[in-house]
N, C-alpha and C. Protein backbone atom coordinates (compact mmCIF):
# COMPACT_ATOMS: atom_id res chain seq x y z
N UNK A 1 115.41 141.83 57.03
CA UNK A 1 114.61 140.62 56.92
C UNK A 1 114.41 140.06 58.32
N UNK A 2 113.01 139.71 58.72
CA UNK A 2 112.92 139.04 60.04
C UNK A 2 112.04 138.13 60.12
N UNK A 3 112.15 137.48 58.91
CA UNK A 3 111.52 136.05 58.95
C UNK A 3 111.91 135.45 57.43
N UNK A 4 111.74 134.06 56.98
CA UNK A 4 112.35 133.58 56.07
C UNK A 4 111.22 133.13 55.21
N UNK A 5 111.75 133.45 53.81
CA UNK A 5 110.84 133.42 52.87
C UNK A 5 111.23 131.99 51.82
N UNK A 6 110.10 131.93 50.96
CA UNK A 6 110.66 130.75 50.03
C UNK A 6 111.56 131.25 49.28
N UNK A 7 111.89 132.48 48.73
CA UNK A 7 113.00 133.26 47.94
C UNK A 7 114.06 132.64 48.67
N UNK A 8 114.20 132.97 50.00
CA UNK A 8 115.45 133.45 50.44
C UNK A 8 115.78 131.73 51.25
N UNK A 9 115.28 130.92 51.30
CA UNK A 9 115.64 129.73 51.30
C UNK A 9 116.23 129.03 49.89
N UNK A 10 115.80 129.40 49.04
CA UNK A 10 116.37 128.54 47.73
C UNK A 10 117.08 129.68 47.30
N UNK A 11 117.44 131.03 47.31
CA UNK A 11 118.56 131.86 47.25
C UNK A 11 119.70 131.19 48.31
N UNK A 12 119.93 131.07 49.36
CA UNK A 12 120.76 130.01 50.29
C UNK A 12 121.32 129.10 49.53
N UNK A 13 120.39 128.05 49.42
CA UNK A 13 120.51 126.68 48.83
C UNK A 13 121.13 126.73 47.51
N UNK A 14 121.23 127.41 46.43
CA UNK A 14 122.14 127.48 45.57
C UNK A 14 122.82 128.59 45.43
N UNK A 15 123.13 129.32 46.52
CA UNK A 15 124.56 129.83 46.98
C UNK A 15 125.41 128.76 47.67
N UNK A 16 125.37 127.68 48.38
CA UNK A 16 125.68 126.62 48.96
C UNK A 16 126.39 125.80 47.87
N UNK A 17 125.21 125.09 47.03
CA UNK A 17 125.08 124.72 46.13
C UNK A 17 126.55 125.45 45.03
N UNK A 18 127.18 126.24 44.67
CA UNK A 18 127.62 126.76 44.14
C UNK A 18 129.03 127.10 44.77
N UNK A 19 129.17 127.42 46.19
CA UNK A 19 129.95 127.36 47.46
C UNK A 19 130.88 126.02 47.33
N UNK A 20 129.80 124.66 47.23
CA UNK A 20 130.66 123.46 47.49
C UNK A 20 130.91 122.77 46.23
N UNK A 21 130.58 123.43 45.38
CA UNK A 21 131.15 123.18 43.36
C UNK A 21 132.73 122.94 43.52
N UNK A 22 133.34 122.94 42.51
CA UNK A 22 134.68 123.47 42.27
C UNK A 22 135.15 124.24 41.54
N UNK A 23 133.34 124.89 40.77
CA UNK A 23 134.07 125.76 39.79
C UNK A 23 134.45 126.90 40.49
N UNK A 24 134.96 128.33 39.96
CA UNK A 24 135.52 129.25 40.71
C UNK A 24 134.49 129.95 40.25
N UNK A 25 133.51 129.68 39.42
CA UNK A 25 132.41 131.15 39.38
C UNK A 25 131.41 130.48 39.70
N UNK A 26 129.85 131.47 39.69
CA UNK A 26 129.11 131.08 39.53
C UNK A 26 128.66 130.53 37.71
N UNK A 27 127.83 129.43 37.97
CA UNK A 27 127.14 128.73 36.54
C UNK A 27 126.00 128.21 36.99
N UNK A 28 124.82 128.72 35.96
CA UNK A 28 123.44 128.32 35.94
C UNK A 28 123.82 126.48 36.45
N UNK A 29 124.64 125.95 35.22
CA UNK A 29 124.69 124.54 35.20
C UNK A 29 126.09 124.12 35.75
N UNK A 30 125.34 122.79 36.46
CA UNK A 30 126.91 122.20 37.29
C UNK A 30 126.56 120.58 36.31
N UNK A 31 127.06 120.31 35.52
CA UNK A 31 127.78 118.90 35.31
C UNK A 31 126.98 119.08 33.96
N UNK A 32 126.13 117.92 33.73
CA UNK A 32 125.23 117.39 32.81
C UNK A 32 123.46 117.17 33.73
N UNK A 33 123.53 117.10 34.69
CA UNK A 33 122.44 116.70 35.62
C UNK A 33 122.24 117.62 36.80
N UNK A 34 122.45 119.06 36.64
CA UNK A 34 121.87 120.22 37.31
C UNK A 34 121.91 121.10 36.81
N UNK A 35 120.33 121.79 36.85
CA UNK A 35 120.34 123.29 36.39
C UNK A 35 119.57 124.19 37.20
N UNK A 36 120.57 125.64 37.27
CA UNK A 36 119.70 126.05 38.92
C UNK A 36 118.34 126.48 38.04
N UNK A 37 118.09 127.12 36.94
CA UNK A 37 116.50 127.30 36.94
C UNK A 37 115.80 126.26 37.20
N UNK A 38 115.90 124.81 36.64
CA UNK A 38 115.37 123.67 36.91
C UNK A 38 115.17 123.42 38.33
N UNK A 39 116.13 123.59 39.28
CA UNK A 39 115.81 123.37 40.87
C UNK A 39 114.90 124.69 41.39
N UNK A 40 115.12 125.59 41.10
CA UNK A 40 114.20 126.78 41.30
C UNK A 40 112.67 126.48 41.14
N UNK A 41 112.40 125.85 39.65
CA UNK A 41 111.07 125.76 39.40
C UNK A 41 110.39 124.41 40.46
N UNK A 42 111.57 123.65 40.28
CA UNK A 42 110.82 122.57 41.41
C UNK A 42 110.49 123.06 42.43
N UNK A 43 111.76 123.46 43.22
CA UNK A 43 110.93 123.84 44.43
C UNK A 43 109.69 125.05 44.69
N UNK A 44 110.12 125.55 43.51
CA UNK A 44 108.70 126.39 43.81
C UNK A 44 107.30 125.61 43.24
N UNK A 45 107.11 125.20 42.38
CA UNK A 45 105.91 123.83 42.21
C UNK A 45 105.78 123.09 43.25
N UNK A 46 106.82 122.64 44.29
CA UNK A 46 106.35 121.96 45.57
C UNK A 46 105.96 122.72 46.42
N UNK A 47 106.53 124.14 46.53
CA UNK A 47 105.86 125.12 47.40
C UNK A 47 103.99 125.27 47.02
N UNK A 48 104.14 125.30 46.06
CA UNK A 48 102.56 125.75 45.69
C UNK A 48 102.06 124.76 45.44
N UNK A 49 102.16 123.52 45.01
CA UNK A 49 101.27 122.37 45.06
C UNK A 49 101.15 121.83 46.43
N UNK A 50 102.25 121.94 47.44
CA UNK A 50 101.78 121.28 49.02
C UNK A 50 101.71 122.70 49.97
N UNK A 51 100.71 123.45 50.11
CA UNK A 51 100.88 124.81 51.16
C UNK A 51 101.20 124.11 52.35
N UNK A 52 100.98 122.84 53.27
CA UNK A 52 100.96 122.26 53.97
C UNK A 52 102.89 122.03 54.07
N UNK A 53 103.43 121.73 53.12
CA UNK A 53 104.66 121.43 53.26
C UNK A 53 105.65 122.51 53.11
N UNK A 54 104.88 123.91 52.25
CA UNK A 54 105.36 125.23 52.38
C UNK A 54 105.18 125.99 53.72
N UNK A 55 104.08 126.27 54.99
CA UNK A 55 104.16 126.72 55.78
C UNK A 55 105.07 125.64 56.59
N UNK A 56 105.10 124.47 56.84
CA UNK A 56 105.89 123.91 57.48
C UNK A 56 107.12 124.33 57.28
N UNK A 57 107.70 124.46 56.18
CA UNK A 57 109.25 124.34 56.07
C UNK A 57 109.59 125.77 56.26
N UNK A 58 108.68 126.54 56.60
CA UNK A 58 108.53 128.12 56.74
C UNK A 58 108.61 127.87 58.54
N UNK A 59 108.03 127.56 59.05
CA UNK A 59 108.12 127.76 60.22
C UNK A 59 109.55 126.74 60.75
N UNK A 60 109.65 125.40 59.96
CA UNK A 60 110.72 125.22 60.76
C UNK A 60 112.32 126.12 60.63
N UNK A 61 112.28 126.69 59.20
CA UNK A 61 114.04 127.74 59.25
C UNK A 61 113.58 128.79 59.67
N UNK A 62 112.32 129.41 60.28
CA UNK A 62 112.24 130.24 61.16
C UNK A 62 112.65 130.24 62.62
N UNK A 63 111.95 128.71 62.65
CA UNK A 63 112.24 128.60 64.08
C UNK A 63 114.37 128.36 64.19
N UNK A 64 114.48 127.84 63.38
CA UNK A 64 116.27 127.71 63.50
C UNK A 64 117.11 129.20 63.18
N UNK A 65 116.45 129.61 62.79
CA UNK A 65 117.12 131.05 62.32
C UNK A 65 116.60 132.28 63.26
N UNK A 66 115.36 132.77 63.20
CA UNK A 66 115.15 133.25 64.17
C UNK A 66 113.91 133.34 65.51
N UNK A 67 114.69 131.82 66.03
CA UNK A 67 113.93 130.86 67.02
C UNK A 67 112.65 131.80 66.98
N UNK A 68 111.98 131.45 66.02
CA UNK A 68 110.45 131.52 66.78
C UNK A 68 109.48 130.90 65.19
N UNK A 69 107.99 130.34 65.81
CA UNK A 69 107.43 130.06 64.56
C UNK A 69 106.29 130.61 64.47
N UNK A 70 106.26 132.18 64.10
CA UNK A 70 105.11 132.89 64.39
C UNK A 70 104.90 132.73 62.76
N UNK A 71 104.29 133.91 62.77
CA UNK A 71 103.74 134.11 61.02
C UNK A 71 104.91 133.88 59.97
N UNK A 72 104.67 132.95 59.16
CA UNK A 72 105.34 132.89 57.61
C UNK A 72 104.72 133.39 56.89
N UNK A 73 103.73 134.40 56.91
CA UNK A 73 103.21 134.93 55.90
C UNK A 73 103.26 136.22 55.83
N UNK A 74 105.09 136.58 55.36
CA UNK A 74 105.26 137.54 55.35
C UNK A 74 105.27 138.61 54.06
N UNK A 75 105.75 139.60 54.13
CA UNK A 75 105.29 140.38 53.42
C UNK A 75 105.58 140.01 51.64
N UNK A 76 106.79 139.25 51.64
CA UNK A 76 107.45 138.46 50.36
C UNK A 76 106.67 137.16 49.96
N UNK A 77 106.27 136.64 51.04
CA UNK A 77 105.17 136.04 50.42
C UNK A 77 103.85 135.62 49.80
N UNK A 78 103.68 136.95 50.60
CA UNK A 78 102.29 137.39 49.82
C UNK A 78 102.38 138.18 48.37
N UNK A 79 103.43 138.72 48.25
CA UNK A 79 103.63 139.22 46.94
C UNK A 79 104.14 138.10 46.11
N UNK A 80 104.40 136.89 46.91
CA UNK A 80 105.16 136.26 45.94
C UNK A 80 103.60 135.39 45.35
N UNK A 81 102.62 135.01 46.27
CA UNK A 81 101.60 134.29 46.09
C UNK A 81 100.43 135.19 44.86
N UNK A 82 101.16 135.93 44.89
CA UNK A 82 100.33 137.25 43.86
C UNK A 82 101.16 137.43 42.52
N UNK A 83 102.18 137.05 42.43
CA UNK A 83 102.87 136.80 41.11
C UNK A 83 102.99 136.36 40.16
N UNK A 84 102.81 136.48 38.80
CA UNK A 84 102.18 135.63 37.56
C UNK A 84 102.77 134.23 37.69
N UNK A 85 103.71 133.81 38.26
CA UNK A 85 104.41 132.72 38.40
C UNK A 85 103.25 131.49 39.22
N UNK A 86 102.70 132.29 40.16
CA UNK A 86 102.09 131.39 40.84
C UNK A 86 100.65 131.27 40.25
N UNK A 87 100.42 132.33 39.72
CA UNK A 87 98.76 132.41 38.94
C UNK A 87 98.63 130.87 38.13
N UNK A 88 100.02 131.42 37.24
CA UNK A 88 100.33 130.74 36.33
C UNK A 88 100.00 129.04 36.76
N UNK A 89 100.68 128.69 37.92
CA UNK A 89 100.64 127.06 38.34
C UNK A 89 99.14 126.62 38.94
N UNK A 90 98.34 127.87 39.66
CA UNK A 90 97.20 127.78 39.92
C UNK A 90 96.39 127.63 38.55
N UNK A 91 96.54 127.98 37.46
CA UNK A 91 95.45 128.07 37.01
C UNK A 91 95.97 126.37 35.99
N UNK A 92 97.11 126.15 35.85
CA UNK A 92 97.52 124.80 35.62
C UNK A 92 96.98 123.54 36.83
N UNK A 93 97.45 124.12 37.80
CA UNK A 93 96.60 122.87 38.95
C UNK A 93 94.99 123.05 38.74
N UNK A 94 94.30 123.80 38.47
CA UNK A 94 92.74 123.41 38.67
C UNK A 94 92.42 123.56 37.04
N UNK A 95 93.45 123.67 35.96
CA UNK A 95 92.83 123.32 35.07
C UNK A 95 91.99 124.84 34.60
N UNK A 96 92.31 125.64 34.96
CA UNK A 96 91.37 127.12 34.60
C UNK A 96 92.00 127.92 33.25
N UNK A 97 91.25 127.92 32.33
CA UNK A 97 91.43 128.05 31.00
C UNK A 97 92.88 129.41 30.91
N UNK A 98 93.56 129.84 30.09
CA UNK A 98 94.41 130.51 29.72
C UNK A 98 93.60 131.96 29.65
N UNK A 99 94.69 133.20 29.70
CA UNK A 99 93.49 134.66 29.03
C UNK A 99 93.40 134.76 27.68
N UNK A 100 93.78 133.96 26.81
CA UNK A 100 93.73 133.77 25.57
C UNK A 100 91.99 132.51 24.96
N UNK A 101 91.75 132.08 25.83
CA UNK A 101 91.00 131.25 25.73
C UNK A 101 91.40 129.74 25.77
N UNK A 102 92.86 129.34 25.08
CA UNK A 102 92.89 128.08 25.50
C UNK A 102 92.42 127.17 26.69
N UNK A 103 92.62 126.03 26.91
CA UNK A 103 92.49 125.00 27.93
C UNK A 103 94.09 124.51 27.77
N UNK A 104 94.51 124.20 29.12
CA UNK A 104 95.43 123.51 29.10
C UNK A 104 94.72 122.17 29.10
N UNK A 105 96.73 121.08 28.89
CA UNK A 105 95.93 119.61 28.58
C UNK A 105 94.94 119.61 30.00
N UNK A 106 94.64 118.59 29.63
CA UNK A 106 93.65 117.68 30.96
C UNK A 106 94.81 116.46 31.24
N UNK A 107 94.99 116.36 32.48
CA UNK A 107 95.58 115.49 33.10
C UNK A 107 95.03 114.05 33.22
N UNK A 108 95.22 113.20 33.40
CA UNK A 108 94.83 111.76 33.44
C UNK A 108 93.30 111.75 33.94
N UNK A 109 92.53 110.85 33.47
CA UNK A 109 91.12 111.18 33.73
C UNK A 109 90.00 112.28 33.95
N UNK A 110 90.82 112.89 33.26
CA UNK A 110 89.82 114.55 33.33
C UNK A 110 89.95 115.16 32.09
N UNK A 111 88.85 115.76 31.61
CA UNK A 111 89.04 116.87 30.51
C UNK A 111 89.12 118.27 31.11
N UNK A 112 89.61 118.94 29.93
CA UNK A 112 89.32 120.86 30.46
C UNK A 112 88.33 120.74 30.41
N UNK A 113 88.27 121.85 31.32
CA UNK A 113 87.25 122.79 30.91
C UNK A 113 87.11 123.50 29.96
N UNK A 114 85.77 123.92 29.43
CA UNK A 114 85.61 124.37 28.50
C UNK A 114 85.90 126.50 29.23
N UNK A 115 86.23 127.13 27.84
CA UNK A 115 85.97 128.48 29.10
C UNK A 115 84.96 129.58 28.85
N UNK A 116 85.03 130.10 29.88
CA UNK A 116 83.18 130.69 29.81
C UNK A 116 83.11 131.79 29.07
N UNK A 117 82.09 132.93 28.61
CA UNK A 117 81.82 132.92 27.85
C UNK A 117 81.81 134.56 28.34
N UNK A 118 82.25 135.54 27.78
CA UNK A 118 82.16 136.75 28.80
C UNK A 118 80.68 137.51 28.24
């Protein structure tokens, strides 16, 4: 690995996360009020709803890890930006109908779209 990906930042973060617990194993859930899929999905919904706050935070644990802030757009992230996971939130952020035909809801002042017609 020679540059840092969104995987491998929130792989860190709840190895840490799990490190400064007290349980002696790993567990999805720590208390009543954490669950690592739940922190997973957030941060990846903030990755893909702010690209602005995803290349940033890409270049800055690059630059701390391996001082430099060249390309974050490495090879994991482009596969990762190609992954039904992210389709999935894209086609929820602009509202682009399901392959089944549904519409998701419409968010506050907007309707779906209707979907087209092959």
């Amino acid at each position: 690995m020679s540059k840092v990906n969104m995987h491998s930042i929130i792989y860190v973060a709840l190895l840490a996360r799990s490190a400064l617990s007290s349980d002696s194993v790993w567990s999805d859930v720590d208390g009543k009020r954490w669950e690592a899929p739940v922190f997973l999905q957030a941060i990846m919904n903030l990755a893909h709803k702010s690209p602005s706050w995803h290349q940033e935070i890409l270049a800055w644990w690059n630059k701390q890890i391996y001082d430099t802030e060249g390309d974050d757009d490495s090879e994991a992230e482009r596969d990762l930006q190609q992954s039904d996971y992210f389709k999935m939130l894209a086609r929820r952020a602009n509202k682009i109908p399901t392959p089944s035909g549904s519409s998701l809801p419409a968010s506050e002042g907007g309707a779906p779209e209707a979907p087209e017609d092959n």
